[in-house]
N, C-alpha and C. Protein backbone atom coordinates (compact mmCIF):
# COMPACT_ATOMS: atom_id res chain seq x y z
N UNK A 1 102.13 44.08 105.40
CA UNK A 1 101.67 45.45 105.55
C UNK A 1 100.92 45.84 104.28
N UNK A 2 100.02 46.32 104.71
CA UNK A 2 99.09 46.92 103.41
C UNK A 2 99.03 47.85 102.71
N UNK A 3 99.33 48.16 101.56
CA UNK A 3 99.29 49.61 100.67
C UNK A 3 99.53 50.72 100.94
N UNK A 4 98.34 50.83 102.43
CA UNK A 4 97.59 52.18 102.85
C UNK A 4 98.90 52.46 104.20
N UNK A 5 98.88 51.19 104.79
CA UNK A 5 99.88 51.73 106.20
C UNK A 5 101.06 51.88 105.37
N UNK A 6 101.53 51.01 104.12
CA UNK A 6 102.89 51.44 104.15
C UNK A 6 103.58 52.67 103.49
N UNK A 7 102.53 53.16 102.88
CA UNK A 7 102.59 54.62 102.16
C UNK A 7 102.14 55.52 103.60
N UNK A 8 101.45 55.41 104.27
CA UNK A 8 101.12 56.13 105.73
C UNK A 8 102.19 56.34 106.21
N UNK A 9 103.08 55.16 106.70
CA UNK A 9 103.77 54.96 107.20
C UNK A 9 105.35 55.79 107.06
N UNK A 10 105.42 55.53 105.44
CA UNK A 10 106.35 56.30 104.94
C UNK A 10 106.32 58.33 104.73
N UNK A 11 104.90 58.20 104.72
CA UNK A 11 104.98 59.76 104.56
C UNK A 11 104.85 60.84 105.94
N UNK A 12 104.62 59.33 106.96
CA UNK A 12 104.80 60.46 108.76
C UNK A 12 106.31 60.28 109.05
N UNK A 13 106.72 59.22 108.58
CA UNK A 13 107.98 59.02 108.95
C UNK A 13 108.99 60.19 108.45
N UNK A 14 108.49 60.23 107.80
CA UNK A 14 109.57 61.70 106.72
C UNK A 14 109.29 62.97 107.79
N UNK A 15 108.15 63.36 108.23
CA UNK A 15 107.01 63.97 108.34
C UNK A 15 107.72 64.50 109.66
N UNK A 16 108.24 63.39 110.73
CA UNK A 16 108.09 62.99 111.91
C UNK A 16 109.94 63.67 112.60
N UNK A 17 110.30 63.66 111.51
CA UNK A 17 111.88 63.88 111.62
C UNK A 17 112.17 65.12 111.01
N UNK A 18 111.14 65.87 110.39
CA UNK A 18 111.26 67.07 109.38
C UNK A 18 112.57 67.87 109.52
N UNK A 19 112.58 68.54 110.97
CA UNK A 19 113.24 69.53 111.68
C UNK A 19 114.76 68.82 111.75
N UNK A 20 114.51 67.66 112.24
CA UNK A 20 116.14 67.08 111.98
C UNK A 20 116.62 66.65 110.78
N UNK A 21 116.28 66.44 109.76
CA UNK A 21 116.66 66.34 108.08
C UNK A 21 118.00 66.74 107.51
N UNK A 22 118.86 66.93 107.64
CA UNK A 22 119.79 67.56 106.64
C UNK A 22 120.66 66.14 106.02
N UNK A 23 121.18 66.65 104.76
CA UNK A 23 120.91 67.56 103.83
C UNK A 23 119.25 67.43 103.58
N UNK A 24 118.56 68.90 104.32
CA UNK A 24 117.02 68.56 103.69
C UNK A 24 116.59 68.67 102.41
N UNK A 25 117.21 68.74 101.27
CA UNK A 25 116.73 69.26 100.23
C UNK A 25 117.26 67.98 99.37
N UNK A 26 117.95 67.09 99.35
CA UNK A 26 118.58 65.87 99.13
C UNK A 26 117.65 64.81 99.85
N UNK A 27 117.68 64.91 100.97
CA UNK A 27 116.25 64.04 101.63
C UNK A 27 115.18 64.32 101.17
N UNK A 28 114.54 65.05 100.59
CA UNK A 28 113.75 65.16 100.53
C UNK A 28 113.34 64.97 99.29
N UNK A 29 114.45 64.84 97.98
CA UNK A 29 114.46 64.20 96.72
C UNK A 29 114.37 62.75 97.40
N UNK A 30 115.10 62.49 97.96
CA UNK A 30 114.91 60.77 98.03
C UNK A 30 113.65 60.28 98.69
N UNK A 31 113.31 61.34 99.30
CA UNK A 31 111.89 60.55 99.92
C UNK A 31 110.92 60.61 98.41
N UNK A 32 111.02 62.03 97.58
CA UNK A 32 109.94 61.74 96.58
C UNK A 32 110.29 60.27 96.24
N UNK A 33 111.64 60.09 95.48
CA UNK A 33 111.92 59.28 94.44
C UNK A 33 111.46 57.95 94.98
N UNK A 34 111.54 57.75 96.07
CA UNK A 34 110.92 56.14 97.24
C UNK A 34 109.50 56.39 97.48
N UNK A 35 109.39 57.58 97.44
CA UNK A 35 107.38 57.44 97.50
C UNK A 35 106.74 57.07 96.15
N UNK A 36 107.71 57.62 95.12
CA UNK A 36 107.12 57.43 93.78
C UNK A 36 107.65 55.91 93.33
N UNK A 37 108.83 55.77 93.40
CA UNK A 37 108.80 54.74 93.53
C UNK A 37 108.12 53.27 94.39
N UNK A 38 107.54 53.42 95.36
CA UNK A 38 106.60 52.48 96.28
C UNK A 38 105.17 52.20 95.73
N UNK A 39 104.84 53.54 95.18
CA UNK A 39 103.54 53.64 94.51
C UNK A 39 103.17 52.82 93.42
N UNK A 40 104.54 52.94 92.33
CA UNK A 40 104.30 52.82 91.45
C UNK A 40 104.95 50.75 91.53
N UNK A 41 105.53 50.26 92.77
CA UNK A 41 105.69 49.47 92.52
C UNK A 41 104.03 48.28 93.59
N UNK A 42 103.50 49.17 94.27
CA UNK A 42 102.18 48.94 94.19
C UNK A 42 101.29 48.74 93.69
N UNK A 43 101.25 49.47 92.48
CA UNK A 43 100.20 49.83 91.50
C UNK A 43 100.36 48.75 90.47
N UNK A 44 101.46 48.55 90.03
CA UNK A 44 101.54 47.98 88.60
C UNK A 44 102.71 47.07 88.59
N UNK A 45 102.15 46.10 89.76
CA UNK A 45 102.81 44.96 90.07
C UNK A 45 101.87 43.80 89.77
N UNK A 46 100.29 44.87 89.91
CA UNK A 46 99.10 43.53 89.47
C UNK A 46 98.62 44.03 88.28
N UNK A 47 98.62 42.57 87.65
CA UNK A 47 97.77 42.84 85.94
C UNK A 47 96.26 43.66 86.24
N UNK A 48 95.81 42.95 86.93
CA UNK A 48 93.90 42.94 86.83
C UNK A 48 94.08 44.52 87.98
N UNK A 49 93.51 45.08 86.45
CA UNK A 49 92.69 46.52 86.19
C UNK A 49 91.86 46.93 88.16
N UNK A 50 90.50 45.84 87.99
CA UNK A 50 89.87 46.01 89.75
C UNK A 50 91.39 46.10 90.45
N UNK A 51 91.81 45.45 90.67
CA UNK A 51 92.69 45.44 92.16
C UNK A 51 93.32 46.63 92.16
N UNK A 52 93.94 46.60 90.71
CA UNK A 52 95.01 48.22 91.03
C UNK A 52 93.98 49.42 90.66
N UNK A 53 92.65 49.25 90.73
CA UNK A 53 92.06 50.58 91.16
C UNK A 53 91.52 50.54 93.04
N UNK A 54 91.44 49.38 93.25
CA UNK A 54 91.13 49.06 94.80
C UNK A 54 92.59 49.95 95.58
N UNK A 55 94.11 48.51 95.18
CA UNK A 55 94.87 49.53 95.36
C UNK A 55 95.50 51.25 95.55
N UNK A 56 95.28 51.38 94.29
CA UNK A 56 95.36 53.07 94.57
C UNK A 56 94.35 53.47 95.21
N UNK A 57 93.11 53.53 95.54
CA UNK A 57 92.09 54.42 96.67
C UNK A 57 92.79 53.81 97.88
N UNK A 58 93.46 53.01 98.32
CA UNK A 58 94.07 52.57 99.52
C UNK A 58 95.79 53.55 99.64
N UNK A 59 96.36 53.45 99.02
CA UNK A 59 97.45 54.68 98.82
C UNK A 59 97.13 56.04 98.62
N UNK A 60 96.18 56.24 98.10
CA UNK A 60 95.39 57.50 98.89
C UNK A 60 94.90 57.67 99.97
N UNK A 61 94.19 57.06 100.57
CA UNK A 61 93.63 56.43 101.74
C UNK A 61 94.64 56.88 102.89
N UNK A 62 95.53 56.26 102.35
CA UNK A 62 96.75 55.92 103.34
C UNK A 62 97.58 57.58 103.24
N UNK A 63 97.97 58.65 102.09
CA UNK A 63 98.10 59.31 102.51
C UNK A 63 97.62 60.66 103.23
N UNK A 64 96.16 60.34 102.76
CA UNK A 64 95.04 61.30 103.32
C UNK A 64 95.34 61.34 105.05
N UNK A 65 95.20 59.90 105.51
CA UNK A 65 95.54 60.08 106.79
C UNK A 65 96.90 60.23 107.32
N UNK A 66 97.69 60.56 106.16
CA UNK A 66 99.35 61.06 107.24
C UNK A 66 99.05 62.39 106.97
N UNK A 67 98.66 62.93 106.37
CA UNK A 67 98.03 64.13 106.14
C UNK A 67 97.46 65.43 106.97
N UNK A 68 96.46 63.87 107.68
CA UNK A 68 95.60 64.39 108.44
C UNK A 68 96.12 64.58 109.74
N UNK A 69 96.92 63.29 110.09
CA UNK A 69 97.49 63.15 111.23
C UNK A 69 99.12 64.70 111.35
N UNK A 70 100.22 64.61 110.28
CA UNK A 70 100.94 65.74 110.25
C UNK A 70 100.41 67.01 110.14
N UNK A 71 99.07 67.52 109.94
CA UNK A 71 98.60 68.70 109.87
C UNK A 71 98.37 69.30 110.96
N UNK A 72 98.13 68.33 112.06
CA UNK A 72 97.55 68.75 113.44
C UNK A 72 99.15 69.14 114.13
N UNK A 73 99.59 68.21 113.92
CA UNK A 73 100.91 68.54 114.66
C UNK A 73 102.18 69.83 114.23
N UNK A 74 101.68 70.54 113.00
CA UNK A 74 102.28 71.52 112.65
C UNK A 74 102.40 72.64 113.79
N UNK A 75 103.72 73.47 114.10
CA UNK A 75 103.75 74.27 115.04
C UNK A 75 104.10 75.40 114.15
N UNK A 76 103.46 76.07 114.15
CA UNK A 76 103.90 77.94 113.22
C UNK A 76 104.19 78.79 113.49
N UNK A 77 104.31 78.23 114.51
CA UNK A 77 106.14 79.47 115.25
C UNK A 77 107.60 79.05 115.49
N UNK A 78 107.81 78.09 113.99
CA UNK A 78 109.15 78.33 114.06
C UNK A 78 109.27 78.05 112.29
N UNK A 79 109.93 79.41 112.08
CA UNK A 79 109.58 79.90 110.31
C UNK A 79 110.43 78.50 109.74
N UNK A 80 111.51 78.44 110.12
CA UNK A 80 112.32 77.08 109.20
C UNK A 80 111.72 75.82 109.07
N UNK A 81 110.96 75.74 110.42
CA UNK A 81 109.97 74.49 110.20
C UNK A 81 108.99 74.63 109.16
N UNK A 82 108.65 75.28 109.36
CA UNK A 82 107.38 75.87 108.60
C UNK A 82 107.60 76.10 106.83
N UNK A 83 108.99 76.10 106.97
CA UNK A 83 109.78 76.87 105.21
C UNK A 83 109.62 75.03 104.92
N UNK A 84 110.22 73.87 105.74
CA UNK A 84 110.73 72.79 105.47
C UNK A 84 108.95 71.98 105.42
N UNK A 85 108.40 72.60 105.43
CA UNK A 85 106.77 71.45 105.68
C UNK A 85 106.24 72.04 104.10
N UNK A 86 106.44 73.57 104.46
CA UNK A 86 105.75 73.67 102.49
C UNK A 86 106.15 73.21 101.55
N UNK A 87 108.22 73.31 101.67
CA UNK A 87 108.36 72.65 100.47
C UNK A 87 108.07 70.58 100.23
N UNK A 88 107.81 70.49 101.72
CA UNK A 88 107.41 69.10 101.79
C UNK A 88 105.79 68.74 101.37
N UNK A 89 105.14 69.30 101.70
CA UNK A 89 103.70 69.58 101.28
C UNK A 89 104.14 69.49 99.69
N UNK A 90 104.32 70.41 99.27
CA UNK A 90 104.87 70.51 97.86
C UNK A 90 105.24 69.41 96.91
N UNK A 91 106.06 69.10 97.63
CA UNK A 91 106.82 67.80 96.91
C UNK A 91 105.52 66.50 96.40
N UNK A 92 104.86 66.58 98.19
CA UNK A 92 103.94 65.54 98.19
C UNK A 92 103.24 65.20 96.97
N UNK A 93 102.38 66.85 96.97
CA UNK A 93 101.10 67.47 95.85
C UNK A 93 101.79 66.93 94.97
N UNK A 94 103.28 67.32 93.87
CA UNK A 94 103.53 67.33 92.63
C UNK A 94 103.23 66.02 92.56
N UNK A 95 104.01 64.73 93.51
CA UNK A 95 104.12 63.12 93.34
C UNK A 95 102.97 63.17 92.78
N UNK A 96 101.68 63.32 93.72
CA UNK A 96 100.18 63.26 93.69
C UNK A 96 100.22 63.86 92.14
N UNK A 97 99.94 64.60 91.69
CA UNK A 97 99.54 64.65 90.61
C UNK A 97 100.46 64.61 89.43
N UNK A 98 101.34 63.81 89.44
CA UNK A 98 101.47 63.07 88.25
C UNK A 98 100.89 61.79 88.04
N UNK A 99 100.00 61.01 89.28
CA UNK A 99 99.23 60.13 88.98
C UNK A 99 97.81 60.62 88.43
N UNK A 100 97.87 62.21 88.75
CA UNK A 100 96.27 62.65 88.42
C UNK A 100 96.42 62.48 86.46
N UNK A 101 97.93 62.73 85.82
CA UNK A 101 97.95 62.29 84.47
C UNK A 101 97.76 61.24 84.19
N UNK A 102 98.02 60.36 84.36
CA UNK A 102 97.90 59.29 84.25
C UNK A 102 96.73 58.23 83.40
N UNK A 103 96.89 57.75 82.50
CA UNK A 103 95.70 57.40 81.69
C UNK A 103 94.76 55.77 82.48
N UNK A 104 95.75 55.25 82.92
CA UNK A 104 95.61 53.80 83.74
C UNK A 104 94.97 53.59 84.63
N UNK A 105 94.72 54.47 85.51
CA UNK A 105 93.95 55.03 86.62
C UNK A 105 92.45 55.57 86.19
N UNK A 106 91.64 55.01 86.71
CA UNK A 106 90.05 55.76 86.40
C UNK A 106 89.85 56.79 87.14
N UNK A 107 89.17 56.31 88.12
CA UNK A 107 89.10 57.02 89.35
C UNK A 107 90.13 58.13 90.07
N UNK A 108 90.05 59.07 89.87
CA UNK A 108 91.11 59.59 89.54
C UNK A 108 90.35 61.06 91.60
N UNK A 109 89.00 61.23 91.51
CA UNK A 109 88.08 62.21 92.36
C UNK A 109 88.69 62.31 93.82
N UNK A 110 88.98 61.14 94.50
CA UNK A 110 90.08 61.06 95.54
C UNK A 110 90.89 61.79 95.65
N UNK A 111 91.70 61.30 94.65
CA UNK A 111 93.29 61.88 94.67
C UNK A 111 93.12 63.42 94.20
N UNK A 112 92.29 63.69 93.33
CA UNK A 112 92.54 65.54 92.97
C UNK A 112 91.89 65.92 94.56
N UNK A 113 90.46 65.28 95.13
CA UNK A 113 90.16 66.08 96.65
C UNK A 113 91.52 66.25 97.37
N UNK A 114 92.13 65.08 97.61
CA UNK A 114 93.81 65.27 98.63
C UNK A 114 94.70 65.96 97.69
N UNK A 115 95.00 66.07 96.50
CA UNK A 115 95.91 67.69 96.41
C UNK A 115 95.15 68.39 96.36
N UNK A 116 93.67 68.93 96.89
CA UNK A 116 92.96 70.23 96.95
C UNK A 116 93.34 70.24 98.31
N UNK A 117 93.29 69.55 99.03
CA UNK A 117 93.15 69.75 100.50
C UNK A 117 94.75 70.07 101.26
N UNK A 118 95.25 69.19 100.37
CA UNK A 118 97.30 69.51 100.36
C UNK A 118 97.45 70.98 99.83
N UNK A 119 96.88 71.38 99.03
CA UNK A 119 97.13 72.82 98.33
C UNK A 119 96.61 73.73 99.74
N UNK A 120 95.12 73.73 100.11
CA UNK A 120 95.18 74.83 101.01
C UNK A 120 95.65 74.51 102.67
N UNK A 121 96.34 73.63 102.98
CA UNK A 121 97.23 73.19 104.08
C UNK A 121 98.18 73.96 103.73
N UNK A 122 99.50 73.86 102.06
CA UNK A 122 100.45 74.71 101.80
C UNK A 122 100.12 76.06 101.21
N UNK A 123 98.70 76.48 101.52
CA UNK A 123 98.39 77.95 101.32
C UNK A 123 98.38 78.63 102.46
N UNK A 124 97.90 78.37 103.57
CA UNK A 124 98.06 78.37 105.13
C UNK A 124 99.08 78.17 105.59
N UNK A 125 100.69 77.37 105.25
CA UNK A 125 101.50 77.69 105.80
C UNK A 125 102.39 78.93 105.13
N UNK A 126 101.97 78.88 103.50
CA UNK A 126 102.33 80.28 102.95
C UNK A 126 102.16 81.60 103.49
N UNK A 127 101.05 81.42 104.00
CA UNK A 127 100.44 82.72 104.70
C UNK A 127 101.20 83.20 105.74
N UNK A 128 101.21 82.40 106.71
CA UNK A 128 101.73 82.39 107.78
C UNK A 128 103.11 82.84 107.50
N UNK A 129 103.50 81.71 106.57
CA UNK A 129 105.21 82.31 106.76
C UNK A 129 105.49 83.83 106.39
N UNK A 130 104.38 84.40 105.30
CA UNK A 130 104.41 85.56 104.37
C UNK A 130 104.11 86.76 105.95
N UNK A 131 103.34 86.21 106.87
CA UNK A 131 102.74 87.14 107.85
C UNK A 131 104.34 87.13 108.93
N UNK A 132 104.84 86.04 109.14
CA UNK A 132 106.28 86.50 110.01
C UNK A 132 107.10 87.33 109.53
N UNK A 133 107.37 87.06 108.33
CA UNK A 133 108.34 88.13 107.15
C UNK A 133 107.93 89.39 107.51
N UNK A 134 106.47 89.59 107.10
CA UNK A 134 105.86 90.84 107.04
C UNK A 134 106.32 91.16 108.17
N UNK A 135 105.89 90.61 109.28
CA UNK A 135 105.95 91.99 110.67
C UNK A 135 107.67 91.82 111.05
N UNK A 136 108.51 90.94 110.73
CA UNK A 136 109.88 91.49 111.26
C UNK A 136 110.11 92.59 109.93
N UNK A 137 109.68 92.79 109.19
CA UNK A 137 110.14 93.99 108.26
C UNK A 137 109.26 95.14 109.01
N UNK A 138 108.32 95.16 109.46
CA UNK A 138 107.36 96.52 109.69
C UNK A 138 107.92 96.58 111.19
N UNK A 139 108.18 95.49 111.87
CA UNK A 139 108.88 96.12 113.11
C UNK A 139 110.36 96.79 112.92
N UNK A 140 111.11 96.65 111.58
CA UNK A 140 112.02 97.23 111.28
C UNK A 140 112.18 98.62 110.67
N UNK A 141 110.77 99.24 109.76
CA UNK A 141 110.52 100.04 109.50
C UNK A 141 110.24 100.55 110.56
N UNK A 142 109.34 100.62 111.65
CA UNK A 142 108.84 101.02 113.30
C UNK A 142 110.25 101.60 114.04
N UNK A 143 111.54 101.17 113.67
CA UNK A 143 112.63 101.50 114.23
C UNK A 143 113.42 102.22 113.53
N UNK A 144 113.47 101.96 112.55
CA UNK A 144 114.21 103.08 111.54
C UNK A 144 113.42 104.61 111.63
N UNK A 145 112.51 104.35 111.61
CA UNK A 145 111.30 105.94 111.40
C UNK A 145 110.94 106.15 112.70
N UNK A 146 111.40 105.82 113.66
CA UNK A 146 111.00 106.22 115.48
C UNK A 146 112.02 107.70 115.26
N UNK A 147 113.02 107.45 114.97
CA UNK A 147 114.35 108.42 115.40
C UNK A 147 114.14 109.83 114.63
């Protein structure tokens, strides 16, 4: 398996089970710590500089399209799902950019586009969640001030 499917692979799989997760907040440390860990045993398992820059655009590669593929399938009418995808989004971005520190890595234009594109995916589910909050409070104000 190659770089790209098995980091793909690993980040729909997480992705894919979201809603059934518990402990989710414990799972969801261990998925960082195995994504960061996978990466990093990808990356700097080969001496020669070319490959592990070939490598990493392929682990990007690879999570651009779980990305792409879990974004479509988001449903935003159900707030807990929705609470459990940002802080997963989240998690993703931070992994992602602690490789954006990284001095070893050149090419670095990839990976900041996919946490730009991860950032306004978890700005859009912010919204959303901020817009359900909002109207069960204003439909609560609507009932208190009817009487």
């Amino acid at each position: 398996m190659s770089a790209k499917d098995t980091v793909r692979s690993m980040v729909i799989e997480f992705a894919k089970n979201i809603n059934e997760t518990e402990p989710f907040n414990t799972k969801l440390t261990e998925f960082k710590l195995k994504l960061k860990s996978t990466i990093t045993m990808l990356l700097f398992q080969i001496p020669d500089q070319e490959v592990k820059q070939e490598q990493f655009k392929d682990v990007v590669e690879g999570i651009n399209e779980a990305i792409v593929e879990i974004s479509k399938e988001i449903k935003y009418d159900n707030e807990k799902l929705l609470e459990r995808y940002a802080l997963f989004f989240e998690t993703l971005n931070g992994v992602l950019k602690e490789y954006l520190e990284r001095e070893d890595l050149n090419d670095k234009h990839e990976l900041s586009q996919l946490s730009s594109k991860i950032s306004k995916i978890l700005e859009r589910i912010r919204l959303e969640l901020k817009e359900k909050k909002g109207g069960i409070l204003k439909l609560i104000k609507r009932m208190i001030f009817r009487s």
